[in-house]
Protein backbone atom coordinates (compact mmCIF):
# COMPACT_ATOMS: atom_id res chain seq x y z
CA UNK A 1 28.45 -63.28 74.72
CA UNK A 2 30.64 -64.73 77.27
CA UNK A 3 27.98 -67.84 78.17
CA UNK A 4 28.03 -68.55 74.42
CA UNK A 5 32.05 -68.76 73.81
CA UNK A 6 34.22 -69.35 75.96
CA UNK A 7 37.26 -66.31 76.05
CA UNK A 8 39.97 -67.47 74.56
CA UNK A 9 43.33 -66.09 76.57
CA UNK A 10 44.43 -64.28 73.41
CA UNK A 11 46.63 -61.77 75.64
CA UNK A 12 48.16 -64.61 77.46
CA UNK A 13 49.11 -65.77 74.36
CA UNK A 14 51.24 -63.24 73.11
CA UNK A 15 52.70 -62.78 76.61
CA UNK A 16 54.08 -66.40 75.74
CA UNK A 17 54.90 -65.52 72.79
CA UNK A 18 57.21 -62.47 73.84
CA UNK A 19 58.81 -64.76 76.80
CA UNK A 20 59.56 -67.43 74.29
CA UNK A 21 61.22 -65.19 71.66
CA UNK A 22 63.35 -63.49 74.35
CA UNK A 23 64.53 -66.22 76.03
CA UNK A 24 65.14 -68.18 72.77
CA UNK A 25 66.91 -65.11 70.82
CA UNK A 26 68.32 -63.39 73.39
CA UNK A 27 71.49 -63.20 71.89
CA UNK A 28 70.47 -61.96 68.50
CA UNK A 29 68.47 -59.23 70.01
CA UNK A 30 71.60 -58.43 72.01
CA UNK A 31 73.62 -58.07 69.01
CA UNK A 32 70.82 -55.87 67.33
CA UNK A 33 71.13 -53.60 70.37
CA UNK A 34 74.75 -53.20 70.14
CA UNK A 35 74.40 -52.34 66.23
CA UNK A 36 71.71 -49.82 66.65
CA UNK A 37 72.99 -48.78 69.31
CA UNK A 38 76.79 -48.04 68.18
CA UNK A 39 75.21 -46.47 64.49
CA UNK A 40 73.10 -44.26 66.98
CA UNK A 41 75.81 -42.91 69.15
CA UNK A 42 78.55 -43.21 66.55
CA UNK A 43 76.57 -40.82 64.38
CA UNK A 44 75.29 -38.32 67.38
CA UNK A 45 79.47 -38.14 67.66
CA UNK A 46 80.56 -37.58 64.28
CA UNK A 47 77.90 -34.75 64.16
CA UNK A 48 78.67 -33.04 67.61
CA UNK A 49 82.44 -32.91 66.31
CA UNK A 50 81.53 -30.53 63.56
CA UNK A 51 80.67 -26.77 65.21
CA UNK A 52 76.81 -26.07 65.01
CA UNK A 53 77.05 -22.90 62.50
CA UNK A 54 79.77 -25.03 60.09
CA UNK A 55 77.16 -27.68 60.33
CA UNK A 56 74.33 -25.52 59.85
CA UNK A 57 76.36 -24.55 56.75
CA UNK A 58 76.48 -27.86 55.73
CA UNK A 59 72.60 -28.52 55.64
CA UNK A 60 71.90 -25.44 53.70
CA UNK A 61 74.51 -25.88 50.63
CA UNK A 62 72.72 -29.39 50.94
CA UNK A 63 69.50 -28.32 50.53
CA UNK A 64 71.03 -25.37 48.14
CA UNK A 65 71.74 -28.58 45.85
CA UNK A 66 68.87 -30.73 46.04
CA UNK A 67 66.06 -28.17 46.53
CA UNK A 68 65.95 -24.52 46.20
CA UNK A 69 67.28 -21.30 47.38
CA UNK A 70 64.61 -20.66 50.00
CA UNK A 71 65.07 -23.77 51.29
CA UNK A 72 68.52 -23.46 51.47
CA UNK A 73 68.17 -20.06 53.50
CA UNK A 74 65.47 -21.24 55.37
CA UNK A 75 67.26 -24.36 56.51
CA UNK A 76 70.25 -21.96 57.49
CA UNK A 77 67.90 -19.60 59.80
CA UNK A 78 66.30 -22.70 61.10
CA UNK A 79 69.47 -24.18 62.02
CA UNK A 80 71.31 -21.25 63.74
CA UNK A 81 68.15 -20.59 65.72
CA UNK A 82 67.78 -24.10 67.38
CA UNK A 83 71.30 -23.64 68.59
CA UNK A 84 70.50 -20.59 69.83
CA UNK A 85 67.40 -21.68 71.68
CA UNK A 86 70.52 -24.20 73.04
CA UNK A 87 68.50 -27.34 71.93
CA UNK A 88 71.74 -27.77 69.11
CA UNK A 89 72.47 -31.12 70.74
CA UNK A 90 68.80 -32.63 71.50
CA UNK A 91 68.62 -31.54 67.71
CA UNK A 92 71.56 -33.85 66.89
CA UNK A 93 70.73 -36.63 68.96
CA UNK A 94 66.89 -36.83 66.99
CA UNK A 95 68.33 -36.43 63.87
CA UNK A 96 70.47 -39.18 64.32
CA UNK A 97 67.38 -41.03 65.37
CA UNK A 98 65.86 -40.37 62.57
CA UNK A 99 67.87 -41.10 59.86
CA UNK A 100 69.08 -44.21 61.31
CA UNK A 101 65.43 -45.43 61.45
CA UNK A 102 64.78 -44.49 58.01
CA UNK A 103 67.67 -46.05 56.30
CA UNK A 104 66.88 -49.33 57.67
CA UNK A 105 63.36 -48.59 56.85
CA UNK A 106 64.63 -47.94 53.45
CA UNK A 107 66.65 -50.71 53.42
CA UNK A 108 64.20 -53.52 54.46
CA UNK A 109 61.30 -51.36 52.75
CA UNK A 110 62.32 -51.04 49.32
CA UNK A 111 63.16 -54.57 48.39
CA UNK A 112 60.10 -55.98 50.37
CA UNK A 113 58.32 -53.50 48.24
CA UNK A 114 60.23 -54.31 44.67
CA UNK A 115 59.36 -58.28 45.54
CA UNK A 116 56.23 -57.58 46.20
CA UNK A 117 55.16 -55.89 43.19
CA UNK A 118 56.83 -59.07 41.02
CA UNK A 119 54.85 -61.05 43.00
CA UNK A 120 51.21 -61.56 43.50
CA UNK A 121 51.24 -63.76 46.28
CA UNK A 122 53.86 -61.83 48.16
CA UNK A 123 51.61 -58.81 47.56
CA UNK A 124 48.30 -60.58 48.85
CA UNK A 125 50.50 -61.30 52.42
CA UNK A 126 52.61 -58.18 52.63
CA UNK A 127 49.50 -55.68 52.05
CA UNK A 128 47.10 -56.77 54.95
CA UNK A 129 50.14 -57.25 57.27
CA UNK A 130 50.99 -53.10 56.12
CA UNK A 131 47.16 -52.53 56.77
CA UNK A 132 47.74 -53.96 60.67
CA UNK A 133 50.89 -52.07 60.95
CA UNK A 134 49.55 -48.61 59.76
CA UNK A 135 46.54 -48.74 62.10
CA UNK A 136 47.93 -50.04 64.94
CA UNK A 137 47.99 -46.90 67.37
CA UNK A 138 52.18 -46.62 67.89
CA UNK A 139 52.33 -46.50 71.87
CA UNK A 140 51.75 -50.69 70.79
CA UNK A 141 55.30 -50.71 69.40
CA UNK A 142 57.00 -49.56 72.19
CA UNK A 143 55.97 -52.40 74.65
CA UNK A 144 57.51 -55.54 72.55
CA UNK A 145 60.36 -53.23 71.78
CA UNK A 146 60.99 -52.75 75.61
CA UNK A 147 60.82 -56.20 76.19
CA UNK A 148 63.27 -57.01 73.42
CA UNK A 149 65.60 -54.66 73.85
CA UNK A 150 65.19 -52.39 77.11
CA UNK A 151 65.00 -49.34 78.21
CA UNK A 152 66.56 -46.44 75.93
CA UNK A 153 67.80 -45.74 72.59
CA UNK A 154 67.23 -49.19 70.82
CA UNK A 155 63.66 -49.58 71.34
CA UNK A 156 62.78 -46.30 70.04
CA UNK A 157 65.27 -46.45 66.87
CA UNK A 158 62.97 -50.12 66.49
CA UNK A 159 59.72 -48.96 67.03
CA UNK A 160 60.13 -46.11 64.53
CA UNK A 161 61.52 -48.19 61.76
CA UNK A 162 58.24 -50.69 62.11
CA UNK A 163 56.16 -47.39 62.23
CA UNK A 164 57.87 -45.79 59.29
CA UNK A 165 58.25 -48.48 57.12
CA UNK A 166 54.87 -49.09 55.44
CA UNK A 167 54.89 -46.17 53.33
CA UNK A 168 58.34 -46.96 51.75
CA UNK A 169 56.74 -50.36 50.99
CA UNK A 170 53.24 -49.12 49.66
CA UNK A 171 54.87 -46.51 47.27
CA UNK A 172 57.70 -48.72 45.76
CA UNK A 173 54.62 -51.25 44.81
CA UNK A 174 52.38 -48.32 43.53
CA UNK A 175 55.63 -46.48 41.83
CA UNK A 176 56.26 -50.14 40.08
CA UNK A 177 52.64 -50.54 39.45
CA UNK A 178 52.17 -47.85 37.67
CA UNK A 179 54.79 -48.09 34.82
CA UNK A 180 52.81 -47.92 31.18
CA UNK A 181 52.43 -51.77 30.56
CA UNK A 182 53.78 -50.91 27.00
CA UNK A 183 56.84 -50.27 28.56
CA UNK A 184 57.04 -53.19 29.99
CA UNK A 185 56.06 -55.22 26.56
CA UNK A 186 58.75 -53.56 24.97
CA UNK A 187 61.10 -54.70 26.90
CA UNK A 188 59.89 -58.36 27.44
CA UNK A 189 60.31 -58.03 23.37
CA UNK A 190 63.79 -57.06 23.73
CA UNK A 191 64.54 -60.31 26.01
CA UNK A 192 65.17 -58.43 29.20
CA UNK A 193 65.32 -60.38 32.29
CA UNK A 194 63.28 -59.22 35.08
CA UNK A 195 66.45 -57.80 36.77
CA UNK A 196 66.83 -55.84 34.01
CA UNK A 197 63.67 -54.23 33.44
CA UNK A 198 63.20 -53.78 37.09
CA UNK A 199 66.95 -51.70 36.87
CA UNK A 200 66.50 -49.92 33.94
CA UNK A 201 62.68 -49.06 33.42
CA UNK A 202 60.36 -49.78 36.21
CA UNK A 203 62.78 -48.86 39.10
CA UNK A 204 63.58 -45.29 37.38
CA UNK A 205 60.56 -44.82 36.44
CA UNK A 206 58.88 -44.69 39.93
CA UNK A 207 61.70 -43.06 41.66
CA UNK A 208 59.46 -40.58 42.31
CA UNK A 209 56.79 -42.42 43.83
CA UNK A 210 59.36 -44.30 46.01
CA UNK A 211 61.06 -40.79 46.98
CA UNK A 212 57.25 -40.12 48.40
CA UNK A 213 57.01 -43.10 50.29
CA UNK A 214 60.91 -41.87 51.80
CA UNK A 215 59.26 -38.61 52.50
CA UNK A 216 55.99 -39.83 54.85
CA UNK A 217 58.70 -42.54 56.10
CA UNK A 218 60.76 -39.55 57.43
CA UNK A 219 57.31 -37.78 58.99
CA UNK A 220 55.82 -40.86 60.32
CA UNK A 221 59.69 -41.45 62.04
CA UNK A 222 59.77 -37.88 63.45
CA UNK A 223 56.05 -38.38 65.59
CA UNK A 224 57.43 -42.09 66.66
CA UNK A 225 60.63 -40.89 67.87
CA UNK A 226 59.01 -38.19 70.03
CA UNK A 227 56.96 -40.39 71.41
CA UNK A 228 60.18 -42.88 71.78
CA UNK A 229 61.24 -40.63 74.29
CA UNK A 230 58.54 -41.99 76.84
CA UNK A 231 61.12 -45.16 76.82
CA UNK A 232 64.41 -43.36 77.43
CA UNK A 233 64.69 -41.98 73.28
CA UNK A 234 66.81 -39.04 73.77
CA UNK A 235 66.59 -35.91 71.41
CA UNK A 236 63.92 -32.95 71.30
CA UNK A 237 61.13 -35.85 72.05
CA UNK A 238 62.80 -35.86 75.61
CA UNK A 239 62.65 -32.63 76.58
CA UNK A 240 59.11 -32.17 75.29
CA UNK A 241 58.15 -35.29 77.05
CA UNK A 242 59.90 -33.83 80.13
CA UNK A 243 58.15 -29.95 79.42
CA UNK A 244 54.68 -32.11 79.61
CA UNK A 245 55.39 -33.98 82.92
CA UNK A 246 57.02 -30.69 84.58
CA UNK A 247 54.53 -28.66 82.81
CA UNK A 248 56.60 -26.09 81.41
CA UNK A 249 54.86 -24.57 78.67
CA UNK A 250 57.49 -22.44 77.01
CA UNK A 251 59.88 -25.17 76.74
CA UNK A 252 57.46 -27.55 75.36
CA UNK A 253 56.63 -24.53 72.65
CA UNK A 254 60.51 -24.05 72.02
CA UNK A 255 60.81 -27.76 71.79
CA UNK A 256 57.92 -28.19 69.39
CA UNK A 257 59.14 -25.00 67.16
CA UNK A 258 62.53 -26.86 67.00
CA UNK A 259 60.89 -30.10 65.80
CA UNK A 260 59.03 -28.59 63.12
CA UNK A 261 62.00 -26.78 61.76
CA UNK A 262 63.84 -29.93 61.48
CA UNK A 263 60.34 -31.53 59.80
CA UNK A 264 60.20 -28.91 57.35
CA UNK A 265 63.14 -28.98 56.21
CA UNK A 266 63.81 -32.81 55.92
CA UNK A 267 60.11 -33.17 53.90
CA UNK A 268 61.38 -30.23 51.38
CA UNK A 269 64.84 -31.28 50.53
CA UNK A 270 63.03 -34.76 50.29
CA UNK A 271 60.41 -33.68 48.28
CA UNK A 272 62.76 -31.99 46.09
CA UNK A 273 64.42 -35.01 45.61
CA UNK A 274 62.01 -37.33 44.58
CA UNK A 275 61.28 -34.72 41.72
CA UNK A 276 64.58 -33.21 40.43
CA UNK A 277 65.44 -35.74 38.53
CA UNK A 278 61.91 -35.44 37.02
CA UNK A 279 62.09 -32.02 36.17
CA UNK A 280 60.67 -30.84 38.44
CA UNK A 281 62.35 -28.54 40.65
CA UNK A 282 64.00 -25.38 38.86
């Protein structure tokens, strides 16, 4: 193939390409470091301030309210035994990973998603570009984001808000999507502006479908922030990175126990969520 066409130096390329954007916005990826950064630590803080079983308390009345009673006790007993496997702070530092990459997942997500189902165009460019993004294997994410912003924290808060943010995007536009088009003529006979109808039918309407997309956000930002942890992410990912280069198998089991606690109770209290208000949970 090669004494037909000529190679073209794609790789080269985007090695530009990163060079240019660092040196050009150096300063606004410095200032996007200190932010993430500062939410990161601030919230690892506010959390380690609060003793593990009142905290642990906390999560459960938490879960009491938005899910069920199970949940509530199982989140408890999940709780009380990470801390005493004495992973409590690991524990704290990924869940402050975690939901710092899927608010601003949420945050960007949800409007990209609400302007794309309003607009077709928008849709045609935003889907494809959420194809590339889902399929891209996620070790990719961490090598811009060490460019950009270093070793550490930032890169992996970064790399798991790209990683978790295509299925807050895809279910907003399929929650929208899917409101009864009668609906929608009603209220385009009652005058409303698209605001409007967006606030009070279609955006209520697929709550539930959006909650979703929040859910597999908060999975997909779980795996990406243990594998974070191969570019200085602290948390559980750490020390099961660390149990797989020392090859300690029982603290890569503990480790991996503790993460799935954490994952099952996040997805339920989530789940819950995106359905009480449906009637769905009891």
């Amino acid at each position: 193939m090669d004494k037909f066409l000529p190679r073209l130096p794609f790789a080269d390329w985007i090695d530009n390409g990163v060079d240019w954007l660092t040196e050009t916005f150096g300063s606004v990826f410095d200032g996007i470091a200190v932010l993430l950064e500062t939410i990161v630590e601030g919230s690892v803080d506010i959390l380690a301030l609060v003793p593990s079983i009142l905290l642990a308390v906390i999560f459960a009345l938490l879960a009491w309210l938005i899910s069920t009673r199970k949940i509530a006790i199982f989140s408890l007993a999940g709780f009380l035994f990470i801390d005493y496997l004495g992973y409590w702070y690991p524990m704290i530092q990924m869940l402050a990973l975690v939901l710092t990459s899927v608010i601003f997942a949420i945050v960007i997500g949800i409007p990209i998603g609400i302007w794309a189902s309003q607009q077709a165009t928008t849709r045609k460019i935003v889907l494809p570009i959420l194809d590339l993004m889902q399929t891209m294997p996620a070790f990719v994410y961490l090598i811009p984001a060490i460019f950009f912003f270093n070793i550490g924290v930032v890169p992996g808060v970064v790399a798991s808000v790209i990683f978790s943010m295509p299925p807050t995007i895809r279910m907003t536009i399929l929650g929208i999507e899917q409101v009864p088009n009668d609906l929608i003529e009603a209220t385009d006979a009652f005058g409303s502006t698209t605001w409007q109808r967006l606030s009070k039918v279609q955006i209520p309407l697929a709550k539930q479908t959006m909650m979703a997309g929040v859910n597999q956000s908060i999975m997909l930002s779980l795996s990406m922030v243990v594998i974070a942890s191969m570019v200085g992410a602290p948390g559980l990912g750490a020390k099961v990175y660390q149990a797989v280069t020392q090859l300690k198998t029982g603290v890569g089991v503990e480790t991996g126990v503790a993460i799935v606690i954490v994952a099952i109770i996040l997805d339920r209290i989530t789940q819950s969520a995106g359905t009480k208000n449906q009637g769905g949970n009891k």
